[in-house]
C-alpha atoms as a PDB file:
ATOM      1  CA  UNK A   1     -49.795 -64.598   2.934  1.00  0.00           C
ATOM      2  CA  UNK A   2     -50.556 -67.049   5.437  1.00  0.00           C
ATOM      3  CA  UNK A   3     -52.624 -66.245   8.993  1.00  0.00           C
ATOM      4  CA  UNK A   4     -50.255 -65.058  11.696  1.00  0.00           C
ATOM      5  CA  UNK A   5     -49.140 -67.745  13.675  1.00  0.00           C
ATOM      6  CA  UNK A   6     -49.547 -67.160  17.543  1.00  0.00           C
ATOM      7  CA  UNK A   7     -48.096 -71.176  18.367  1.00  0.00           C
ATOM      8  CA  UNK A   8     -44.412 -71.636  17.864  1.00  0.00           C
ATOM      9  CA  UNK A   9     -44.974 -75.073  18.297  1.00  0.00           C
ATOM     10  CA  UNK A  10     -47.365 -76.337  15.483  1.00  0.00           C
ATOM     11  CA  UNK A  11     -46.965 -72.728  13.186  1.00  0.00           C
ATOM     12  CA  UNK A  12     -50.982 -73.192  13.765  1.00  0.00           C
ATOM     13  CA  UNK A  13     -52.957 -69.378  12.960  1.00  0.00           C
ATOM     14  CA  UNK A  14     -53.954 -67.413  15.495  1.00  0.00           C
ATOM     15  CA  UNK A  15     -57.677 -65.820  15.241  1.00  0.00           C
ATOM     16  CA  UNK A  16     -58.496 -62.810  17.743  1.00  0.00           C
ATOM     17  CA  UNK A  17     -62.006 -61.065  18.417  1.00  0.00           C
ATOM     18  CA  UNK A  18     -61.536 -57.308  19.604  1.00  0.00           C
ATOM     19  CA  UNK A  19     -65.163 -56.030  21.206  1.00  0.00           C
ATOM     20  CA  UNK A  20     -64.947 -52.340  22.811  1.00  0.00           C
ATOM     21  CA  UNK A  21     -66.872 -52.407  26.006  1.00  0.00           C
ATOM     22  CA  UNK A  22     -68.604 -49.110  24.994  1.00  0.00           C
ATOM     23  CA  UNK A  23     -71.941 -51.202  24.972  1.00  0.00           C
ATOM     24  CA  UNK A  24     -73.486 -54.597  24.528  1.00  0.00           C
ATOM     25  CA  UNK A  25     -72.832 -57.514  22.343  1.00  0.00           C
ATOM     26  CA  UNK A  26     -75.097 -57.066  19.061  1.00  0.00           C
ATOM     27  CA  UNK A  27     -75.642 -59.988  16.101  1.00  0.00           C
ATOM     28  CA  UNK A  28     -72.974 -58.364  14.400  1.00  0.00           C
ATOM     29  CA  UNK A  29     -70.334 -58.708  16.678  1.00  0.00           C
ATOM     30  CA  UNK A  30     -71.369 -62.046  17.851  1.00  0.00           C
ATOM     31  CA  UNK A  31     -71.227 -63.050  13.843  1.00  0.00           C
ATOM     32  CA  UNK A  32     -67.789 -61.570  14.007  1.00  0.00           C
ATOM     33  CA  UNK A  33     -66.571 -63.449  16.879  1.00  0.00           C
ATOM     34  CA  UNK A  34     -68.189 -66.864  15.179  1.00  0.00           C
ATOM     35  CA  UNK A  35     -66.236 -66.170  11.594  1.00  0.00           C
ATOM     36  CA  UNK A  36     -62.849 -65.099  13.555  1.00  0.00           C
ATOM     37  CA  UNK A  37     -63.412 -68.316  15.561  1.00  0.00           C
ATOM     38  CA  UNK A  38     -64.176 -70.870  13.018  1.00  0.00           C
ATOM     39  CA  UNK A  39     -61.472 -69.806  10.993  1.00  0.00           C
ATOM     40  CA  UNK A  40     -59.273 -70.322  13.772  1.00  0.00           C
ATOM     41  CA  UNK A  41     -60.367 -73.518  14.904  1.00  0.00           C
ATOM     42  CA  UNK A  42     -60.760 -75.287  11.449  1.00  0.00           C
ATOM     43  CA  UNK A  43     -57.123 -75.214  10.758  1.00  0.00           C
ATOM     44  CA  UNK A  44     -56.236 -75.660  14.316  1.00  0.00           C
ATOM     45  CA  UNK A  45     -55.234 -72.617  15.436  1.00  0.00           C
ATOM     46  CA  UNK A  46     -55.447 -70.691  18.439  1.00  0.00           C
ATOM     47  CA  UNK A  47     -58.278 -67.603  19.312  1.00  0.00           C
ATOM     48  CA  UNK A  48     -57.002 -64.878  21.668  1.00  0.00           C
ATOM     49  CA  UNK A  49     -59.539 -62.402  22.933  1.00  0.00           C
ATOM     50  CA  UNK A  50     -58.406 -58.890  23.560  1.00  0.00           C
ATOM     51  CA  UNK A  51     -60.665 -55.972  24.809  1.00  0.00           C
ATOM     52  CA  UNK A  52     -60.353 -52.741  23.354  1.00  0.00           C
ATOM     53  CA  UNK A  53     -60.594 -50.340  26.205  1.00  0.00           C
ATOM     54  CA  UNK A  54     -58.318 -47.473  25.539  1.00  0.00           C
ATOM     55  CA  UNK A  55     -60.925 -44.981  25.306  1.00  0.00           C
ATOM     56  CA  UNK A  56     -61.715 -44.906  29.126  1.00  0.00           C
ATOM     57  CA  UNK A  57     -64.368 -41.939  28.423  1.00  0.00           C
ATOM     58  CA  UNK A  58     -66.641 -44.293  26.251  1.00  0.00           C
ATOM     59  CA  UNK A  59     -66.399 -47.562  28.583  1.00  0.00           C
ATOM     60  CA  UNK A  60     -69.718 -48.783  30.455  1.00  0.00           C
ATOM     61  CA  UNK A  61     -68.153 -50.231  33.352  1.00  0.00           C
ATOM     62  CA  UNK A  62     -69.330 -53.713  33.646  1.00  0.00           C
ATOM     63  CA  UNK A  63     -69.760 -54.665  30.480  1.00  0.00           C
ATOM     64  CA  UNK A  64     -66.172 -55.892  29.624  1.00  0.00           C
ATOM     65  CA  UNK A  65     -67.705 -58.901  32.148  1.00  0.00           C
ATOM     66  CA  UNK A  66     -71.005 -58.940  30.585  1.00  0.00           C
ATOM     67  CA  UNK A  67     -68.976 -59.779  26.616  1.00  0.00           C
ATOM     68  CA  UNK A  68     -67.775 -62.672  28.409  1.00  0.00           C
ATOM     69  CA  UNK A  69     -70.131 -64.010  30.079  1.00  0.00           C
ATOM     70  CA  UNK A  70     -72.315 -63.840  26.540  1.00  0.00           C
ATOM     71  CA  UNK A  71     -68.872 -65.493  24.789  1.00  0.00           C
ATOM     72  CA  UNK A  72     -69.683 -68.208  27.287  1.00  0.00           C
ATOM     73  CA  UNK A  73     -72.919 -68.930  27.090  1.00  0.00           C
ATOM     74  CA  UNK A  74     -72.438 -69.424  23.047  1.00  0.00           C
ATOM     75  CA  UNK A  75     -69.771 -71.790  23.579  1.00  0.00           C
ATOM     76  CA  UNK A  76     -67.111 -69.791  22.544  1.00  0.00           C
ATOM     77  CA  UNK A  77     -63.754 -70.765  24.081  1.00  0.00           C
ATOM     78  CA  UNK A  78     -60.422 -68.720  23.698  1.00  0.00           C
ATOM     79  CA  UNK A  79     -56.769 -69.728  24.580  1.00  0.00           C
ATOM     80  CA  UNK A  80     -54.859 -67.653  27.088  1.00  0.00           C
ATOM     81  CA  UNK A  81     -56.037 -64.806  29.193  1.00  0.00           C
ATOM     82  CA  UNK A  82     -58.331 -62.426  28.058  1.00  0.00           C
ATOM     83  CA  UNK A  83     -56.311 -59.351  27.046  1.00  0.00           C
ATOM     84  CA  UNK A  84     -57.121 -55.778  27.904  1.00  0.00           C
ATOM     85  CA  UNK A  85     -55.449 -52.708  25.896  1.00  0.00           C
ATOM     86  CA  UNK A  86     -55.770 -50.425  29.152  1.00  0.00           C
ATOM     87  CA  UNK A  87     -53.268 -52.984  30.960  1.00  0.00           C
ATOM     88  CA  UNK A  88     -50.671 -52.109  28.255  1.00  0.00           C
ATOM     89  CA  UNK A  89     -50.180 -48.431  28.356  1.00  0.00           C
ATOM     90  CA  UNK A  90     -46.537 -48.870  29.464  1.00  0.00           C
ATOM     91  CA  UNK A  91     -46.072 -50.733  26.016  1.00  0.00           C
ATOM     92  CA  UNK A  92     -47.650 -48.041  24.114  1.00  0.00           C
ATOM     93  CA  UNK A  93     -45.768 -45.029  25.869  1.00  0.00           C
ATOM     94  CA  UNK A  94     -42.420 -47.418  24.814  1.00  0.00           C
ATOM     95  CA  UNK A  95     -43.648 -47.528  20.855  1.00  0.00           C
ATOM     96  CA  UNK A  96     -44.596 -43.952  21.280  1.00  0.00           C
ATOM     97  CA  UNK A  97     -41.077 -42.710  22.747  1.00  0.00           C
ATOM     98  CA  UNK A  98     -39.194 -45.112  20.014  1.00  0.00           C
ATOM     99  CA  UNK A  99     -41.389 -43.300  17.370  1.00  0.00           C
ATOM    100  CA  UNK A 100     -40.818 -39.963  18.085  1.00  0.00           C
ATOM    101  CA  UNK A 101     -37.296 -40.485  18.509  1.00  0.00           C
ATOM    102  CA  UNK A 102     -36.439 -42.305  15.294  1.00  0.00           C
ATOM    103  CA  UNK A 103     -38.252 -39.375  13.340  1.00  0.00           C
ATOM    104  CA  UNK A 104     -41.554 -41.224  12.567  1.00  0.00           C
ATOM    105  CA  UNK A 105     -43.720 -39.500  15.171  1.00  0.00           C
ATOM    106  CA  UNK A 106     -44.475 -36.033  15.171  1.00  0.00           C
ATOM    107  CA  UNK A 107     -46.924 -33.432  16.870  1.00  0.00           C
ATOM    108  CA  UNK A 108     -50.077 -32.282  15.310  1.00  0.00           C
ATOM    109  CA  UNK A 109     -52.580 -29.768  16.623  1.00  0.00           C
ATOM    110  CA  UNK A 110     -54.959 -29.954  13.260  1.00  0.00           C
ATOM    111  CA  UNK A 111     -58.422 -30.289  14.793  1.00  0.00           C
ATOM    112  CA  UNK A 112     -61.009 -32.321  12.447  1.00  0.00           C
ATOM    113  CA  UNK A 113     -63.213 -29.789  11.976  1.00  0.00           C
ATOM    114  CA  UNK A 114     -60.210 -28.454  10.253  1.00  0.00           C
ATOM    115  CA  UNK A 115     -59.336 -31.405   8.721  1.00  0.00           C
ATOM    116  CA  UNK A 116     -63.154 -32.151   7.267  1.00  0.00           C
ATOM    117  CA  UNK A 117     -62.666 -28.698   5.312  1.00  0.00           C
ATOM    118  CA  UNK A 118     -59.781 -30.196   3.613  1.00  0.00           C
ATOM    119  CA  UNK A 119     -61.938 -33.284   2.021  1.00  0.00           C
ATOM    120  CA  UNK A 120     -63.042 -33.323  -1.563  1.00  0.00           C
ATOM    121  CA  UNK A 121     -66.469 -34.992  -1.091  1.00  0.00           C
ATOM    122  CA  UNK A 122     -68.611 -34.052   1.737  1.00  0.00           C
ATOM    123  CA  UNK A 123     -68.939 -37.121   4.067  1.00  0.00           C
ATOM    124  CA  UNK A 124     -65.598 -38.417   2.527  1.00  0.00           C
ATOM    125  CA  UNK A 125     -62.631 -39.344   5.204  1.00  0.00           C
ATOM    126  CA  UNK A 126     -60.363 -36.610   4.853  1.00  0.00           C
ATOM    127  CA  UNK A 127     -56.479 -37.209   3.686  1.00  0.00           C
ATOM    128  CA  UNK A 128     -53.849 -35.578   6.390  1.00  0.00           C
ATOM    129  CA  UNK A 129     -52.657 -32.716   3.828  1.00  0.00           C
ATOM    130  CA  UNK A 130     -49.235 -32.977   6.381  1.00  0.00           C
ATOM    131  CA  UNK A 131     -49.985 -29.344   7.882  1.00  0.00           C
ATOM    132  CA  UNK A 132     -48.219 -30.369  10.658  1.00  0.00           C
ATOM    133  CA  UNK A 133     -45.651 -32.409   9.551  1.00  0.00           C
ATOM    134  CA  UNK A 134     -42.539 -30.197   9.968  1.00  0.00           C
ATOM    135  CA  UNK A 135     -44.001 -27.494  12.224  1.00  0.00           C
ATOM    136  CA  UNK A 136     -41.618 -26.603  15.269  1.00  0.00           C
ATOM    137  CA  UNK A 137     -44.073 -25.178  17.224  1.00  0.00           C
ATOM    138  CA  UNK A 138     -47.139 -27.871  16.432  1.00  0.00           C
ATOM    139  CA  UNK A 139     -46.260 -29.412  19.988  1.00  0.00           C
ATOM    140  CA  UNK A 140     -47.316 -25.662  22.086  1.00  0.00           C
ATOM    141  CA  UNK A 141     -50.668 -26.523  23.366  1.00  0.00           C
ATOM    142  CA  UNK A 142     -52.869 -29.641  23.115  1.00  0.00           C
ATOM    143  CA  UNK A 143     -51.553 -31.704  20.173  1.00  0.00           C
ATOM    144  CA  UNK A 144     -51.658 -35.149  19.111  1.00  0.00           C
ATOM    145  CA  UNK A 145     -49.040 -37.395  17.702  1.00  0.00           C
ATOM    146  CA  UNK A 146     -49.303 -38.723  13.917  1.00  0.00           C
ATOM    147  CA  UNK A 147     -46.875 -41.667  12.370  1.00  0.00           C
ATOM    148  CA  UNK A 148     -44.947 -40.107   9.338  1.00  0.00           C
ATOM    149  CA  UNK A 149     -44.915 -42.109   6.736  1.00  0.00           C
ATOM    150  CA  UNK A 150     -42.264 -42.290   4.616  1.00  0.00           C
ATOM    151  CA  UNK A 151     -41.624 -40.251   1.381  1.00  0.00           C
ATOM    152  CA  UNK A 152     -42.357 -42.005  -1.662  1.00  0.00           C
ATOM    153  CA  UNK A 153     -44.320 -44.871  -2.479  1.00  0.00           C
ATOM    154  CA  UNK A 154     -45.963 -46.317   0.261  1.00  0.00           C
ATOM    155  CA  UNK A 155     -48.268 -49.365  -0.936  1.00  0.00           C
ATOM    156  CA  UNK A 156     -49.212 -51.631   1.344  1.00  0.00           C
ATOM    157  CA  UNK A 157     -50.428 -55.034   0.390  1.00  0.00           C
ATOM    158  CA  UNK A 158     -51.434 -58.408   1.642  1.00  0.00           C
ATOM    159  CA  UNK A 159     -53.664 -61.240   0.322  1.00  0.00           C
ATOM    160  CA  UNK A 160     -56.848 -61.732   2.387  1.00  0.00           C
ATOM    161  CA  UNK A 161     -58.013 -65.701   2.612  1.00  0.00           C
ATOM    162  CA  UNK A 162     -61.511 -64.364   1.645  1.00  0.00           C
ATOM    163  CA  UNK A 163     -61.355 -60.856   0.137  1.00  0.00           C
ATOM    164  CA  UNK A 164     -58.060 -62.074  -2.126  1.00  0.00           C
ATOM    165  CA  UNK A 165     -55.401 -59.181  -2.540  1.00  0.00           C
ATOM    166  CA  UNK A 166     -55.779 -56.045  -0.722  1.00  0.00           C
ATOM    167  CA  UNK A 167     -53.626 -52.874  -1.744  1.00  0.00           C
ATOM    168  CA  UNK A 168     -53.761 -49.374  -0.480  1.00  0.00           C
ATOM    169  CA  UNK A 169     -51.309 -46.379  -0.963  1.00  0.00           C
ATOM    170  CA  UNK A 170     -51.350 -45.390   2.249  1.00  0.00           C
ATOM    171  CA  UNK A 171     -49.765 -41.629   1.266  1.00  0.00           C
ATOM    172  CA  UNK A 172     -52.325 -40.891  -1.398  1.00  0.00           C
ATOM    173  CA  UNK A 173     -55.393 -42.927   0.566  1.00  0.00           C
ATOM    174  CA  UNK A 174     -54.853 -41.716   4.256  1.00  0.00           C
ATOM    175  CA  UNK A 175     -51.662 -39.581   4.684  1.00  0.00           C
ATOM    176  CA  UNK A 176     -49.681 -39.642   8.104  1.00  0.00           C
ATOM    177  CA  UNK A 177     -52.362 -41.079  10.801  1.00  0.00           C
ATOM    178  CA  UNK A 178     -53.100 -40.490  14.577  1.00  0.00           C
ATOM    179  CA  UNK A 179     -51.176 -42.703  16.844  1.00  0.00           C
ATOM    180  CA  UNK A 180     -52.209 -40.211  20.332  1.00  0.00           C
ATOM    181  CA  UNK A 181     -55.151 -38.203  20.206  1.00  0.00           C
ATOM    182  CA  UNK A 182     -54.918 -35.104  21.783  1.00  0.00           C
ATOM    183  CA  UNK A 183     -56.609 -36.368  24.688  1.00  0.00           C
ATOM    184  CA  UNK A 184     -53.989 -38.154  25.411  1.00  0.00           C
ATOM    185  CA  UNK A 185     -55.257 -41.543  24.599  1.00  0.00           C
ATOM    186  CA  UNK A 186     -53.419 -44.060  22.544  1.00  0.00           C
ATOM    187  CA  UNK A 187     -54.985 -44.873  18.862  1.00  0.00           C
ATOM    188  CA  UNK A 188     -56.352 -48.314  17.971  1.00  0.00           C
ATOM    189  CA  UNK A 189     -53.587 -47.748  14.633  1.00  0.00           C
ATOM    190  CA  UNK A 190     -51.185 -48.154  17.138  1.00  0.00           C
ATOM    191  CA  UNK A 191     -52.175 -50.308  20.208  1.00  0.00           C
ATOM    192  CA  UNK A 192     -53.232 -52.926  17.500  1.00  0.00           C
ATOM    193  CA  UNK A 193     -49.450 -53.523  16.130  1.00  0.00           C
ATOM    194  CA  UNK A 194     -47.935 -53.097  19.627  1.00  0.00           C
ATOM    195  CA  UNK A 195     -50.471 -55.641  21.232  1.00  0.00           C
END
């Protein structure tokens, strides 16, 4: 499967780099940011940058300005405007509402303390067991939203230009994930497809 193209015109990929303003730059992101650029760039594609600031709790104001600045001063340059998640709530709140009403978002008021007594290894992410799934009364109280996935087989797979084919059964490997938190903030899972 080829890179997602973000240029109608030449069908050129389109490479992104994603910080969270939650602190500084490290080596690791900035290594990051140099791989997702020089992919982009060697087959002529485009590099977006988008900053992941839904979680307004863990922001350090300022630093959002600070990434850049740092971007800059390695020579990184990215087409278009720099994009911030927080500017796109309305977007999210439209996915959400579309969700819910087609039947593929539901209410779930499983805490993860709850959930982490459900996994079969200690320290292992735990699989939603779908306690919630078809609860009526899992929206009373604070509750967040999860995608249902569909019944059945639900493999997902794509070939990686590096890592080669990737598959996951996303039933058996993750079950239905959060797409609100109960906070009331919107998930990465789904602010990353919307935009």
């Amino acid at each position: 499967m080829p890179a997602p193209s973000c240029d109608p015109e030449t069908g050129g990929p389109c490479g992104r780099f994603a910080p969270s303003p939650t602190g500084p730059l490290h080596l690791g992101s900035l290594l990051t940011a140099a791989g997702s650029y020089l992919s982009a760039r060697s087959r002529r594609g485009q590099w977006r940058l988008r900053i992941e600031d839904l979680d307004r709790d863990r922001v350090v104001p300022g630093t959002a300005d600070q990434m850049l600045q740092i971007l800059e001063s390695f020579g990184f340059e990215w087409d278009g405007k720099v994009e911030f998640q927080s500017n796109r709530i309305e977007n999210y709140e439209e996915a959400l509402t579309r969700l819910a009403t087609s039947g593929h978002g539901y209410a779930c008021r499983c805490s993860r303390s709850e959930l982490a007594a459900v996994a079969v290894e200690p320290g292992d992410e735990p699989v939603y067991p779908g306690i919630c799934r078809d609860a009526p009364d899992a929206s009373r109280g604070p509750h967040a939203i999860r995608f249902r996935i569909a019944e059945g087989p639900a493999d997902v797979r794509f070939d990686d230009l590096l890592q080669g084919t990737i598959r996951q059964d996303c039933r058996r490997q993750a079950g239905d994930f959060v797409i609100r938190r109960r906070d009331g903030y919107f998930a990465y899972h789904l602010a990353v497809v919307v935009g």
